[in-house]
N, C-alpha and C. Protein backbone atom coordinates (compact mmCIF):
# COMPACT_ATOMS: atom_id res chain seq x y z
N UNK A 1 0.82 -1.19 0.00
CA UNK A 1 0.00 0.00 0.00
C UNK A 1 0.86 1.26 0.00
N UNK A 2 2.21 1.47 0.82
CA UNK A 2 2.79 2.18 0.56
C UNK A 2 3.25 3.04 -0.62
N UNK A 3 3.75 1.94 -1.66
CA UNK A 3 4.21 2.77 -2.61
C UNK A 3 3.45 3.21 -3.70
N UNK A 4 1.90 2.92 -3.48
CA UNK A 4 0.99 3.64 -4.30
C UNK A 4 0.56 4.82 -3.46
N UNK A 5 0.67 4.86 -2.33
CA UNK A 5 0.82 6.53 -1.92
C UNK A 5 2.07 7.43 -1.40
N UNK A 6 2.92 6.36 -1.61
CA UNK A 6 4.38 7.38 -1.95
C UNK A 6 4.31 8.09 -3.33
N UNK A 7 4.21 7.30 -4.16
CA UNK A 7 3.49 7.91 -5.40
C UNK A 7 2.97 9.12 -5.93
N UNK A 8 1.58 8.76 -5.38
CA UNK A 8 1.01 9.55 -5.01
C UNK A 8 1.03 11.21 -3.90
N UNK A 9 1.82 10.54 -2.97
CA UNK A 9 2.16 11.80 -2.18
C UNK A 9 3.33 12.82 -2.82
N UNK A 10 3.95 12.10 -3.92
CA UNK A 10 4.89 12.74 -4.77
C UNK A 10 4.37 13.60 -6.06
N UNK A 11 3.23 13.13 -6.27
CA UNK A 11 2.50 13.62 -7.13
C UNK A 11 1.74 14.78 -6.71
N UNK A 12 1.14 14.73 -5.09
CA UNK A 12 0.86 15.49 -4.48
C UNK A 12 1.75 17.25 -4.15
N UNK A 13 3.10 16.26 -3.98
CA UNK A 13 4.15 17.66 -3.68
C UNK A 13 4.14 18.53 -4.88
N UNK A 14 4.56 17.78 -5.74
CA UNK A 14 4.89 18.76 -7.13
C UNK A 14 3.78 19.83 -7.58
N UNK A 15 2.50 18.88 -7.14
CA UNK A 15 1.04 20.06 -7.60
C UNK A 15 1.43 20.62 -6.87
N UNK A 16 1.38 20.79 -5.90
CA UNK A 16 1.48 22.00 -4.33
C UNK A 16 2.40 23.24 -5.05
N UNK A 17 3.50 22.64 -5.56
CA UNK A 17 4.59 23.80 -6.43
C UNK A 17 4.12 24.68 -7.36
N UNK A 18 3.61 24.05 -7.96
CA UNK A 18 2.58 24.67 -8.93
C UNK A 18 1.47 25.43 -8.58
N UNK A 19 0.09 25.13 -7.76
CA UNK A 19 -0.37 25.81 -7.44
C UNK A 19 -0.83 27.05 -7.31
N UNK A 20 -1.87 27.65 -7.71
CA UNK A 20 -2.39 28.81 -7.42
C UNK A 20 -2.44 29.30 -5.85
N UNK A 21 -2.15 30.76 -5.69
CA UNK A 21 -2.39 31.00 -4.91
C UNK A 21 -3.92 30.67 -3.91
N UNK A 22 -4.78 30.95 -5.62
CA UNK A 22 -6.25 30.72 -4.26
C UNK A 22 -6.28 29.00 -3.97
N UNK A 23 -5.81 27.84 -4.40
CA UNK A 23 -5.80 27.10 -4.63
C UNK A 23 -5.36 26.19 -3.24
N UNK A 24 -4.11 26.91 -3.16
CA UNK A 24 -3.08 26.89 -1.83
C UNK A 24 -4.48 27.47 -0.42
N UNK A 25 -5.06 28.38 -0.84
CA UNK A 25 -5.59 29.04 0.23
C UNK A 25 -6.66 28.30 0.86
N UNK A 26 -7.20 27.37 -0.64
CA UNK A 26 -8.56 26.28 -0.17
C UNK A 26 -8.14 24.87 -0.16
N UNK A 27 -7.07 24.69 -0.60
CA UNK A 27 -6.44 23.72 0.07
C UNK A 27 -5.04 23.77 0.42
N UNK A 28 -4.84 24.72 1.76
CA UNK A 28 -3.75 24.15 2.47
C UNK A 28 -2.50 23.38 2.44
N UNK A 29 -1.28 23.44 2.24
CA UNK A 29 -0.30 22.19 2.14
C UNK A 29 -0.22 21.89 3.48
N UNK A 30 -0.15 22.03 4.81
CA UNK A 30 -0.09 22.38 5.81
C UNK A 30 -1.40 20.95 6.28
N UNK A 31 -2.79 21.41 5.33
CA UNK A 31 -3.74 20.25 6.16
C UNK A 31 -3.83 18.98 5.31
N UNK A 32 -2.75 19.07 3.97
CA UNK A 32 -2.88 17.71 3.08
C UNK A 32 -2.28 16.75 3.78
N UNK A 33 -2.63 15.41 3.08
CA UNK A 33 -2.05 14.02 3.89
C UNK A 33 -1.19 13.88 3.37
N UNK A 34 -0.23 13.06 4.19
CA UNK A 34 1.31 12.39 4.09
C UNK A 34 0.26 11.14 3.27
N UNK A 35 1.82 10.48 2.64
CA UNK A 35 1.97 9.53 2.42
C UNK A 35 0.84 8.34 2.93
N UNK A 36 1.25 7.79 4.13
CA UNK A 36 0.46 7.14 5.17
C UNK A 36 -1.14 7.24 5.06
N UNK A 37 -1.08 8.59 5.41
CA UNK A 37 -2.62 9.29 5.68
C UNK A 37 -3.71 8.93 4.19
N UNK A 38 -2.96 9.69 2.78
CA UNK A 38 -3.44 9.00 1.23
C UNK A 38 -3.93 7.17 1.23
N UNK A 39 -2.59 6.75 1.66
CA UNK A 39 -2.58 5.12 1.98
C UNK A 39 -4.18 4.73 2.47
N UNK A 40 -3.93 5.40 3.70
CA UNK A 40 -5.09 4.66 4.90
C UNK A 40 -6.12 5.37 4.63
N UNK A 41 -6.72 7.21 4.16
CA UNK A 41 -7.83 6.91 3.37
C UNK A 41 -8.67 6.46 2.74
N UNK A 42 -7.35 6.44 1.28
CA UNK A 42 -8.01 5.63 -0.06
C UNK A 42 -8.11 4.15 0.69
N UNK A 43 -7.97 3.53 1.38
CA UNK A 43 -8.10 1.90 1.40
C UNK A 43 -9.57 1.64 2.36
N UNK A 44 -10.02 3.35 2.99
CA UNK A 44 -11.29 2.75 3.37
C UNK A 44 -12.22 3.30 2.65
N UNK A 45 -12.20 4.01 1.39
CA UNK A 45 -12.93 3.68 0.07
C UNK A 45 -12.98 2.89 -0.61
N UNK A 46 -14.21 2.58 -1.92
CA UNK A 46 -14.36 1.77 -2.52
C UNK A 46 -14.40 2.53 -3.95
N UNK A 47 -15.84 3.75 -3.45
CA UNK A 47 -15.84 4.71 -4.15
C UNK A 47 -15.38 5.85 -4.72
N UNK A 48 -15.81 6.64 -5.76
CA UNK A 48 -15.28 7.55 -6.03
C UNK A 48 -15.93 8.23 -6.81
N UNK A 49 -16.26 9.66 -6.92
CA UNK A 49 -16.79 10.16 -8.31
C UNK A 49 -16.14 11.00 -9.46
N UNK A 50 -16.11 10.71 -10.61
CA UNK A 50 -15.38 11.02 -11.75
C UNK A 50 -16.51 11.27 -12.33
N UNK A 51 -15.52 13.18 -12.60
CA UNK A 51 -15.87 13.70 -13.75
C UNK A 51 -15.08 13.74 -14.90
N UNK A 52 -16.47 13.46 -15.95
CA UNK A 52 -15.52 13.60 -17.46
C UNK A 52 -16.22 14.83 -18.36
N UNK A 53 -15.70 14.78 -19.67
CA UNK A 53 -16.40 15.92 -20.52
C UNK A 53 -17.33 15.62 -21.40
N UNK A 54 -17.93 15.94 -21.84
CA UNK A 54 -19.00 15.83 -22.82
C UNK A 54 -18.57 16.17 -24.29
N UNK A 55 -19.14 15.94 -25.54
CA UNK A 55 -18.05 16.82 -26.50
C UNK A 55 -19.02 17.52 -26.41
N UNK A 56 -19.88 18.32 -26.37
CA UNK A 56 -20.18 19.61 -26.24
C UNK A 56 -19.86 20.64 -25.01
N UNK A 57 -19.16 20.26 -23.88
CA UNK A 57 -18.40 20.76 -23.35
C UNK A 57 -19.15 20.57 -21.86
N UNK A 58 -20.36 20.07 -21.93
CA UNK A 58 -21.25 19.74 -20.31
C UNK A 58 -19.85 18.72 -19.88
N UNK A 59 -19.81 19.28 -18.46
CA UNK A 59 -19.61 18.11 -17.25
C UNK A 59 -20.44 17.03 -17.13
N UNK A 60 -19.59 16.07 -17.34
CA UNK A 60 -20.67 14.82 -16.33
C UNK A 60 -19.73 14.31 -15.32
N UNK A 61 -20.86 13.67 -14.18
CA UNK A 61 -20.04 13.19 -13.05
C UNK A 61 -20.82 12.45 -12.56
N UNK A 62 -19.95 11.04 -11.87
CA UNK A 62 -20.88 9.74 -11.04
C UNK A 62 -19.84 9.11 -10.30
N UNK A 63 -20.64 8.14 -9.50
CA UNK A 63 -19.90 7.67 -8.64
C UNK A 63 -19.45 6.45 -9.69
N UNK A 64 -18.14 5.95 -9.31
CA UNK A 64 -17.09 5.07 -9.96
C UNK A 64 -16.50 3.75 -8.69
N UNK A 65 -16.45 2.93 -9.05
CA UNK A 65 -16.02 1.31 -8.12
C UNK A 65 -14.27 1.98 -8.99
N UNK A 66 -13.12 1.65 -7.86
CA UNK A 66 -12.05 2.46 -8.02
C UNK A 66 -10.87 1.50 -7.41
N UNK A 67 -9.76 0.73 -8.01
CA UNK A 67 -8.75 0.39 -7.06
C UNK A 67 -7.79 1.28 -7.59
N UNK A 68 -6.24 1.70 -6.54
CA UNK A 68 -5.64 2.22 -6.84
C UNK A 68 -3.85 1.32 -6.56
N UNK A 69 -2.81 1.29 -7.64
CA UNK A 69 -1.90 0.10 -8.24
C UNK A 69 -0.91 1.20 -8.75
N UNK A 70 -0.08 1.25 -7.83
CA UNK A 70 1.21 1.75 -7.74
C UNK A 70 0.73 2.90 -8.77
N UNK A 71 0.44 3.74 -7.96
CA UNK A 71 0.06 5.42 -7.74
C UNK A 71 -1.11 5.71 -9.20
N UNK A 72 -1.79 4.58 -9.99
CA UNK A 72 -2.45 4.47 -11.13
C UNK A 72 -4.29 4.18 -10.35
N UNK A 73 -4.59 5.13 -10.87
CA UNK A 73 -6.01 4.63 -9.93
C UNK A 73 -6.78 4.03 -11.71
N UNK A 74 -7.85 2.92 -11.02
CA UNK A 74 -7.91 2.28 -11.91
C UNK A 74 -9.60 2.18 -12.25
N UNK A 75 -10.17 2.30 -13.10
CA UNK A 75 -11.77 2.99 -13.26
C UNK A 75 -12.74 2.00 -13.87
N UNK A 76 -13.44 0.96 -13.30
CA UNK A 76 -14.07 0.28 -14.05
C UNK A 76 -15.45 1.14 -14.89
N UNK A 77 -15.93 0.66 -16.01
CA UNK A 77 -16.53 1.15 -16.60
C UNK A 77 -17.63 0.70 -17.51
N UNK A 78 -18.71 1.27 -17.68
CA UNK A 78 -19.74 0.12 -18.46
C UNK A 78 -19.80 0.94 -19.78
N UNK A 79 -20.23 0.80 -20.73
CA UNK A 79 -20.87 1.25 -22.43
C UNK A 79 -21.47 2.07 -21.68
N UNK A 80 -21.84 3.45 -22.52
CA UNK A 80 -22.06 4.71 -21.75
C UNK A 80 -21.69 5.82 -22.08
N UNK A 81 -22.45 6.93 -21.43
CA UNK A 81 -21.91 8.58 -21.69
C UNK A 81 -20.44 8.37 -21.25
N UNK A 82 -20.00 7.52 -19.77
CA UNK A 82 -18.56 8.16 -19.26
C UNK A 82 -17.57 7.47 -20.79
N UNK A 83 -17.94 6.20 -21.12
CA UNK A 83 -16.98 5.75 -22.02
C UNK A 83 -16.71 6.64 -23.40
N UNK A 84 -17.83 7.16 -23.49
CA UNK A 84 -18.18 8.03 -25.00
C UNK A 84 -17.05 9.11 -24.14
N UNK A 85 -17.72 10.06 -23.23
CA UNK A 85 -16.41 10.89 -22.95
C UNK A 85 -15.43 10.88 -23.15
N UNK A 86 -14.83 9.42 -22.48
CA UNK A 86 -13.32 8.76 -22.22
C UNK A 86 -12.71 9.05 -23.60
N UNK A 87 -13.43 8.43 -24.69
CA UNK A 87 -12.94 8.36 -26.06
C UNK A 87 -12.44 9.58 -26.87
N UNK A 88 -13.76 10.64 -26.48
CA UNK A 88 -13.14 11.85 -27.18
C UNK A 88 -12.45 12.66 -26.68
N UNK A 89 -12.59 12.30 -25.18
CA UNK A 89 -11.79 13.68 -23.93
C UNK A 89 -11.00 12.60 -23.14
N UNK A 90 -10.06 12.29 -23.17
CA UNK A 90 -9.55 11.46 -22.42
C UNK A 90 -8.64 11.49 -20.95
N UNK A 91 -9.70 12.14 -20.19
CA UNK A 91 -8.99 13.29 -19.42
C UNK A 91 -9.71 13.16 -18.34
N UNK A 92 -9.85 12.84 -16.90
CA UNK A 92 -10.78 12.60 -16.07
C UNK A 92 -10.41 13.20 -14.18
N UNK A 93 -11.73 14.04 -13.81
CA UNK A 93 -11.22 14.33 -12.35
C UNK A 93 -11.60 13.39 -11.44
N UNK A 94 -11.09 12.90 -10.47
CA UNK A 94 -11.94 11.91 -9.55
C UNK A 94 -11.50 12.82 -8.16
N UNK A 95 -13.06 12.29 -7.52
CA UNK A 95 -12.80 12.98 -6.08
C UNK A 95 -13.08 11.76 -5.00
N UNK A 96 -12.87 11.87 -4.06
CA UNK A 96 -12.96 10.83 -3.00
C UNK A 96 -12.67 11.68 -1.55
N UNK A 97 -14.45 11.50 -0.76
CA UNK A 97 -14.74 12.49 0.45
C UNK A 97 -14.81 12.07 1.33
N UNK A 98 -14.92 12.53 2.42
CA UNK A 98 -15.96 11.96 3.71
C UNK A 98 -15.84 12.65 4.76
N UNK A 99 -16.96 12.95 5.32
CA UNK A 99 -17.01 13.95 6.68
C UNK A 99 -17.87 14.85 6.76
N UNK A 100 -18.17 15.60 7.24
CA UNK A 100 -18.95 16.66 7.51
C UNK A 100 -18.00 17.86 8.97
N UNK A 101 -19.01 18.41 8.81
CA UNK A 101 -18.43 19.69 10.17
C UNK A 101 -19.83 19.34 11.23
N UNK A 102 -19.60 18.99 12.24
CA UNK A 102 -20.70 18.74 12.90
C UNK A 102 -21.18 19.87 13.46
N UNK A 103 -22.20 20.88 13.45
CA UNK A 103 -22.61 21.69 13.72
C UNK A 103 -22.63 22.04 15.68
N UNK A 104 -23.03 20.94 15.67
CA UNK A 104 -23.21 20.89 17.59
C UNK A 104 -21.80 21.01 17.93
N UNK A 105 -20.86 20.58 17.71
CA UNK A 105 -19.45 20.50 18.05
C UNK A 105 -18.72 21.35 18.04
N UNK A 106 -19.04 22.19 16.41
CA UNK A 106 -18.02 22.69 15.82
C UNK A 106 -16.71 22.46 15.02
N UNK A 107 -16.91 20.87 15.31
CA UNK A 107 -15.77 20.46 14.82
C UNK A 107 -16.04 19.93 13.10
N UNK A 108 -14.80 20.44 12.50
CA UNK A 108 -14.72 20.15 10.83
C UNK A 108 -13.86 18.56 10.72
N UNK A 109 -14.36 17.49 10.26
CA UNK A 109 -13.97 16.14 10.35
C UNK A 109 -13.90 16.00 8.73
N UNK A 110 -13.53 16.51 7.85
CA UNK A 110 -13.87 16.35 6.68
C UNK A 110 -12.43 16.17 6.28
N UNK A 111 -12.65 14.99 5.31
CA UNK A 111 -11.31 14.64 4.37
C UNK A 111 -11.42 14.23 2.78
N UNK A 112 -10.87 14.83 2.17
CA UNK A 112 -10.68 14.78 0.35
C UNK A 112 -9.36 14.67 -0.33
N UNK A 113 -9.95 14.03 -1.62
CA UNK A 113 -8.49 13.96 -1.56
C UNK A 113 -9.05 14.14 -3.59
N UNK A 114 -8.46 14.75 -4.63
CA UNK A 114 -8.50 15.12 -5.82
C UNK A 114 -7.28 14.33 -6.67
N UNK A 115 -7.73 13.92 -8.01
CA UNK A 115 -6.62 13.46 -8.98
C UNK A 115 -7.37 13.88 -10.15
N UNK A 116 -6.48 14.27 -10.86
CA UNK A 116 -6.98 14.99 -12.00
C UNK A 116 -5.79 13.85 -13.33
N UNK A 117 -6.36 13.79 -14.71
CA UNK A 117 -5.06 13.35 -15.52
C UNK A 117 -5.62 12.39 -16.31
N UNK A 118 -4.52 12.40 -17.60
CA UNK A 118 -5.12 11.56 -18.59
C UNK A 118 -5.33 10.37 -17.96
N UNK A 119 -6.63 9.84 -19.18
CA UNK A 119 -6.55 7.90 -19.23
C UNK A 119 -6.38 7.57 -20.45
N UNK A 120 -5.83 6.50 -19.95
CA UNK A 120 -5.73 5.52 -20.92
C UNK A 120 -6.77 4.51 -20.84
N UNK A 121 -8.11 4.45 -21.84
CA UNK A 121 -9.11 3.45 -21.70
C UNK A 121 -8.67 2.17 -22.84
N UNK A 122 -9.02 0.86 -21.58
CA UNK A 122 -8.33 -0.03 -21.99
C UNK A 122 -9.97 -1.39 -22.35
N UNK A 123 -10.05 -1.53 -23.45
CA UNK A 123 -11.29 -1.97 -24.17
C UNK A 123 -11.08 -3.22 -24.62
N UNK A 124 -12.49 -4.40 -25.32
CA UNK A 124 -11.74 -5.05 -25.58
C UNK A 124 -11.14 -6.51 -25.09
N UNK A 125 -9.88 -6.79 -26.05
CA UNK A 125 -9.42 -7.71 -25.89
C UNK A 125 -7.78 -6.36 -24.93
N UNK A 126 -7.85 -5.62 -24.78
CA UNK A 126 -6.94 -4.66 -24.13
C UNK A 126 -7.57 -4.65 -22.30
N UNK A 127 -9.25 -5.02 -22.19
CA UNK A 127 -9.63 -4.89 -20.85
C UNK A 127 -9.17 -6.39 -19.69
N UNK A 128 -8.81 -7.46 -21.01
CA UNK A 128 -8.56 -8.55 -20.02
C UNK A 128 -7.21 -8.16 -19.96
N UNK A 129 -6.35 -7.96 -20.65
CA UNK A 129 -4.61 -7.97 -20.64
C UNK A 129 -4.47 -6.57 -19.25
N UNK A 130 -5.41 -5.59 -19.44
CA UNK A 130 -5.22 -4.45 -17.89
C UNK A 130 -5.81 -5.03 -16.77
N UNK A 131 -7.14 -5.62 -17.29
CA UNK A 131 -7.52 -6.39 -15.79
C UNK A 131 -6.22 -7.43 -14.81
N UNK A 132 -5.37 -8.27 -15.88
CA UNK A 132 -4.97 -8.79 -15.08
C UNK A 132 -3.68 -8.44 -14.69
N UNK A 133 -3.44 -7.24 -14.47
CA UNK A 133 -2.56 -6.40 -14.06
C UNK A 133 -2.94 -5.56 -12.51
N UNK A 134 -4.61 -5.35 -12.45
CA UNK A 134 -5.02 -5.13 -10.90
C UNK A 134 -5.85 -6.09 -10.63
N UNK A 135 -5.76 -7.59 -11.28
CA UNK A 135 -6.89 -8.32 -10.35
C UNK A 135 -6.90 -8.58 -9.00
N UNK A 136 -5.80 -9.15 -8.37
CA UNK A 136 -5.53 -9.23 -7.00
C UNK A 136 -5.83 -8.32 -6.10
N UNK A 137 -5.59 -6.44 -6.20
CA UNK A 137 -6.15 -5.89 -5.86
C UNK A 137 -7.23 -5.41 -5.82
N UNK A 138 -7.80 -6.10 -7.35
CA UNK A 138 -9.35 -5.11 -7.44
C UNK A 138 -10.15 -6.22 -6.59
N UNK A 139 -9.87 -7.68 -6.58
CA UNK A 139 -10.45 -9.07 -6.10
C UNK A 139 -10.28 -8.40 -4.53
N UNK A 140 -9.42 -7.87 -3.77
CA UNK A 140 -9.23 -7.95 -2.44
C UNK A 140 -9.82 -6.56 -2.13
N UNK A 141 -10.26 -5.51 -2.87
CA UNK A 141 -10.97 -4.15 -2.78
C UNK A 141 -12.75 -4.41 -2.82
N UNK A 142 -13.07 -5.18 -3.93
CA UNK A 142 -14.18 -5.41 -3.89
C UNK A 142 -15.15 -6.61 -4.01
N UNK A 143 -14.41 -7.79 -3.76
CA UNK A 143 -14.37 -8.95 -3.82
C UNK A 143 -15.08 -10.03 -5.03
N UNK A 144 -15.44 -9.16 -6.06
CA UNK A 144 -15.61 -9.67 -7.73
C UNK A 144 -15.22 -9.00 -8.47
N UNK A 145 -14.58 -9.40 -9.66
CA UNK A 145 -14.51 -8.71 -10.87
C UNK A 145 -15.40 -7.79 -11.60
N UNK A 146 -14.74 -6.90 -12.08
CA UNK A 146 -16.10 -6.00 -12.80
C UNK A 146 -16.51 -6.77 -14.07
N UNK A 147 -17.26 -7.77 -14.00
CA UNK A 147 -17.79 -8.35 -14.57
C UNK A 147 -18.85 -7.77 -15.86
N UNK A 148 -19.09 -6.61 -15.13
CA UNK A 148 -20.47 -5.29 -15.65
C UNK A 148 -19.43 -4.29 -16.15
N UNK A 149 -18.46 -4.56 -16.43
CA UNK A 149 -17.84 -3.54 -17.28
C UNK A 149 -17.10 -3.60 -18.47
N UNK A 150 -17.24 -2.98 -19.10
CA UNK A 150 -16.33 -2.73 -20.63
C UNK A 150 -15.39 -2.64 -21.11
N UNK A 151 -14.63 -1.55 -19.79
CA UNK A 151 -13.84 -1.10 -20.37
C UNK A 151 -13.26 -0.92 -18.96
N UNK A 152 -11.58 -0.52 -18.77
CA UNK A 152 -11.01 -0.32 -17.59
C UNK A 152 -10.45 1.39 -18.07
N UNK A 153 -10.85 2.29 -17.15
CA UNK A 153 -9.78 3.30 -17.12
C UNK A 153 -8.61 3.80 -16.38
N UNK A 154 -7.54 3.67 -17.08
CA UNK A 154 -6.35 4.15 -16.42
C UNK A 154 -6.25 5.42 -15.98
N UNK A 155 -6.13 5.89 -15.09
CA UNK A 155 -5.68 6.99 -14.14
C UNK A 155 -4.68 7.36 -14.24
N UNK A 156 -3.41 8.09 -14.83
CA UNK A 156 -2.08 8.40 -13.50
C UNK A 156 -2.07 9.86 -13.70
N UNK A 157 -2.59 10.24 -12.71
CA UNK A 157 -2.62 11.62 -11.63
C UNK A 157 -1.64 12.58 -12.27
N UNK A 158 -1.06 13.99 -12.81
CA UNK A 158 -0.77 14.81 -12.85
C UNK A 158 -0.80 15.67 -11.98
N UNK A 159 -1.93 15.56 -11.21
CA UNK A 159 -2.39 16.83 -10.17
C UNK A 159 -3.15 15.72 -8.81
N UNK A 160 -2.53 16.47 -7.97
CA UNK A 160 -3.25 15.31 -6.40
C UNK A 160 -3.53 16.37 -5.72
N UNK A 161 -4.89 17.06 -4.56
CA UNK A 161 -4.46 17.49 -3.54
C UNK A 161 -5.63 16.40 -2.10
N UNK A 162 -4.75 16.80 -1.29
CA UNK A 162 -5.81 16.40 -0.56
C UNK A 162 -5.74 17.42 0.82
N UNK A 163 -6.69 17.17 1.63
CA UNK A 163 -6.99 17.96 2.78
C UNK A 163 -7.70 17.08 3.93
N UNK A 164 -7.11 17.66 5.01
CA UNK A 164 -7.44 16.71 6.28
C UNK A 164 -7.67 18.11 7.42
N UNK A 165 -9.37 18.18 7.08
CA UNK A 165 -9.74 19.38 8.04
C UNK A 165 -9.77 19.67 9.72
N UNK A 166 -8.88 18.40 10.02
CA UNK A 166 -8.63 18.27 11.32
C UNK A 166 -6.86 18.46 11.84
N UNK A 167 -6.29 18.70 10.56
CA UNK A 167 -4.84 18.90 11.02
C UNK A 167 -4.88 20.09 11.12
């Protein structure tokens, strides 16, 4: 698990460099997760929601079944608007949340974490040769194959941030 969020947390630093100022301001480097923290998040997700483009330029966005394989998050997928996207825009944001601010408390418990970056959609006689490259993990994430899917999308991140509204 480590070195898909060493990875990742490397992927994380470099956006941070880059960064916009307002960007920095709404997400913090200061409240993003280490290494560890990415790790032990993402592993108590399953989910995720990815947005893609439309060719007329609408957003679409849904929730996505998601393993993530040495810092490559990996997108199962059925025939569909997201695949039609995939094809002409091959370019996808995924978010992955959880928390709220509990009002009675005051306290902000909320954690996110963003990857933005091409895919590579893998179709086909191309979806068994990628499947069996994360089966073990996708088998131990969600305990069947995406059986209901088409197509696999490849992930690897350009842009990571995440935030941990309790650091």
């Amino acid at each position: 698990m480590s070195s898909r969020a060493d990875s990742l947390a490397a992927v994380q630093a470099r956006s941070y460099e880059s960064a916009s100022p307002t960007l920095r301001g709404s997400w913090p480097e200061r409240q993003a997760l280490d290494a560890d923290g990415i790790a032990a998040f993402l592993s108590r997700h399953r989910y995720a929601v990815v947005a893609t483009g439309r060719t007329d330029g609408r957003p679409h966005a849904a929730p996505v079944a998601f393993t993530v394989v040495g810092g490559t998050f990996w997108i199962a997928t059925v025939e569909g608007l997201r695949a039609r996207n995939l094809r002409a825009t091959p370019w996808v944001s995924l978010v992955v949340m959880q928390g709220s601010r509990d009002a009675g408390e005051g306290t902000d418990t909320h954690v996110a974490l963003t990857a933005e970056g091409p895919v590579v959609l893998h179709e086909g006689e191309a979806f068994a040769v990628a499947f069996e490259q994360v089966r073990e993990p996708w088998l131990a994430r969600h305990g069947r194959g995406p059986d209901w899917a088409v197509a696999l999308a490849e992930l690897r991140p350009q842009r990571v941030f995440s935030h941990d509204a309790s650091r």
